[in-house]
Protein backbone atom coordinates (compact mmCIF):
# COMPACT_ATOMS: atom_id res chain seq x y z
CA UNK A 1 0.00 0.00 0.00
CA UNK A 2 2.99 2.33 0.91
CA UNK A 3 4.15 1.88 -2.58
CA UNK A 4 1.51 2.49 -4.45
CA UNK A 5 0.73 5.76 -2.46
CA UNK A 6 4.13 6.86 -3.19
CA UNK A 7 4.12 6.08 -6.96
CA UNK A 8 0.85 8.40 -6.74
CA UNK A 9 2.48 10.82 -5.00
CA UNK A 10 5.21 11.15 -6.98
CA UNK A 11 3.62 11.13 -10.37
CA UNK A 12 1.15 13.76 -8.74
CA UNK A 13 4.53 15.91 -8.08
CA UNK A 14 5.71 15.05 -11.59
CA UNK A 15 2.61 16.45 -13.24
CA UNK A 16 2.06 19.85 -11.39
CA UNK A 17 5.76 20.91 -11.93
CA UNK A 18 5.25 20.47 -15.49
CA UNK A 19 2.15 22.55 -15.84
CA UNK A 20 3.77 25.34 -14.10
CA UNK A 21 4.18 28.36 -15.52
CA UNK A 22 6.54 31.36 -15.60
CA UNK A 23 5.15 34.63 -14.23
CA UNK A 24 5.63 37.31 -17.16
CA UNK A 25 8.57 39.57 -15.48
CA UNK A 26 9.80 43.07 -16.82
CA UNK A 27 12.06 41.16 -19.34
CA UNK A 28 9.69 38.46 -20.71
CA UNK A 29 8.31 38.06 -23.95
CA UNK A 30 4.75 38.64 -22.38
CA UNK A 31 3.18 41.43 -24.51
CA UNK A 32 -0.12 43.40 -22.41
CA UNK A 33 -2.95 43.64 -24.93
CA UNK A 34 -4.59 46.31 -23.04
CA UNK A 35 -3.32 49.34 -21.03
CA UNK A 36 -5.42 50.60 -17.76
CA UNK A 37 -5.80 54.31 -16.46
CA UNK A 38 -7.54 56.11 -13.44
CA UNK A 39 -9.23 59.18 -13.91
CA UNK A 40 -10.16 61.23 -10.98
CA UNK A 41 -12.31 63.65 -11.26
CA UNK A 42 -12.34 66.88 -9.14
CA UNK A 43 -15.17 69.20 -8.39
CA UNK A 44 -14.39 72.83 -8.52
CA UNK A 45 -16.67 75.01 -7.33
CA UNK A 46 -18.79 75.97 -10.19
CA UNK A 47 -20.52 73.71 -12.85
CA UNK A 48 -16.90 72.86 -13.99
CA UNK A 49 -14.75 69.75 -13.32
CA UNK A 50 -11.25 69.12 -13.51
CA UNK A 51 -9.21 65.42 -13.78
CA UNK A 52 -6.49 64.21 -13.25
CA UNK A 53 -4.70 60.83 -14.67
CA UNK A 54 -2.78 58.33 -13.26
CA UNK A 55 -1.70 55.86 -16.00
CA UNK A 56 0.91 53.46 -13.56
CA UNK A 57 4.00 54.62 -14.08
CA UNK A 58 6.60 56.51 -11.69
CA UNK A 59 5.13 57.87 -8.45
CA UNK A 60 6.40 61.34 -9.33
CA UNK A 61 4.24 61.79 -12.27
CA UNK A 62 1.74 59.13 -11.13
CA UNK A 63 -1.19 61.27 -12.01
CA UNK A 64 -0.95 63.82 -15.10
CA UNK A 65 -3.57 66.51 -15.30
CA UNK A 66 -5.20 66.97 -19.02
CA UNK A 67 -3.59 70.52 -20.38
CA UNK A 68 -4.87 72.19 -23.66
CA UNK A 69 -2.89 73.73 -26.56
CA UNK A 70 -1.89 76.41 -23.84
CA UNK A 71 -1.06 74.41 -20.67
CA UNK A 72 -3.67 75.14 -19.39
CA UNK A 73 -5.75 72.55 -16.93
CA UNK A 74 -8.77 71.58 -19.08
CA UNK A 75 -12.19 71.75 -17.25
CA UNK A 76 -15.42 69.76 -18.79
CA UNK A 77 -18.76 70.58 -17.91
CA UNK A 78 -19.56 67.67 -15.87
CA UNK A 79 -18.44 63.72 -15.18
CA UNK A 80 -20.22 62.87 -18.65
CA UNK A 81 -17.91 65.16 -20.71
CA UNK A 82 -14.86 63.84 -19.48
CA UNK A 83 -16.33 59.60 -20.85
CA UNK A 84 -16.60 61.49 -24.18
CA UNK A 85 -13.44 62.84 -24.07
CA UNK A 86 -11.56 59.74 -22.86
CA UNK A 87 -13.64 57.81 -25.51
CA UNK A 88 -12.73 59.73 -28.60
CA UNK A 89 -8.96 58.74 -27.18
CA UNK A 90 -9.41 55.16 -27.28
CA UNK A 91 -10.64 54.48 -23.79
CA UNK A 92 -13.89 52.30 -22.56
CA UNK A 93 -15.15 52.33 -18.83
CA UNK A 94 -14.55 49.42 -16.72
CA UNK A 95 -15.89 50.82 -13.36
CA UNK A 96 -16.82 53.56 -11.38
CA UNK A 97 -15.58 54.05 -7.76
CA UNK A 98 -15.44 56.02 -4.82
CA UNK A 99 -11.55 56.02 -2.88
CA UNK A 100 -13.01 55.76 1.13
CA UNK A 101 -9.40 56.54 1.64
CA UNK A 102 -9.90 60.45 0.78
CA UNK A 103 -11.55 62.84 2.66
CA UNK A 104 -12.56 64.50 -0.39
CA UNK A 105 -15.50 63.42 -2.24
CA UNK A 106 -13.14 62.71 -5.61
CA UNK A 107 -14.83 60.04 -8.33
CA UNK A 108 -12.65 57.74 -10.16
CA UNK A 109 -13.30 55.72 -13.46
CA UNK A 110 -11.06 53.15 -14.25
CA UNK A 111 -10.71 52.99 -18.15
CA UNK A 112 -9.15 50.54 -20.41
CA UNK A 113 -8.17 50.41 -23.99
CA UNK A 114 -6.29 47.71 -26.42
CA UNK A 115 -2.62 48.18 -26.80
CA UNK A 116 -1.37 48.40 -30.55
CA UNK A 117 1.35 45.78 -31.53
């Protein structure tokens, strides 16, 4: 009985090492297919809105406010505006959400689009 229960156990060892897989690292040939961004959107006072970006990368420029031609922060005229906006740039909605974190009452849409190869 011992035997058997080790042959099983073995072969069960066998099998799961060779359906393991590598994590995709930095350096792998793992290409994303889509690309993710949080926009949070800021009440001014006013009918206006402002956002701001973050897109992942490096905490220092971790979220990117939307300029125009002049540098200028961009303001929309409400939450609405800014989906059309990010939509005519390639982005779709995933979800809506509210940070508890923040003391502020800030909205944020994650957004997704397909990266081009």
């Amino acid at each position: 009985m011992k035997k058997i229960l080790s042959a099983l156990l073995l072969t069960g060892l066998i099998c799961i090492t060779t359906y393991a897989q590598d994590l995709p690292t930095q350096n792998s040939p793992v290409k994303r297919t889509e690309e993710y961004c949080d926009v949070t959107i800021i009440d001014r006072m006013g009918h206006k809105v402002a956002i701001s970006i973050d897109y992942g990368q490096d905490p220092k420029i971790a979220r990117e406010s939307v300029k125009d031609d002049k540098g200028k922060p961009m303001l929309f005229n409400s939450p609405i505006e800014v989906l059309h906006y990010m939509n005519a740039q390639g982005w779709e909605l995933v979800e809506r959400y509210m940070d508890p974190t923040q003391r502020v009452d800030n909205r944020h849409y994650l957004l997704k689009r397909k990266v081009e190869r």
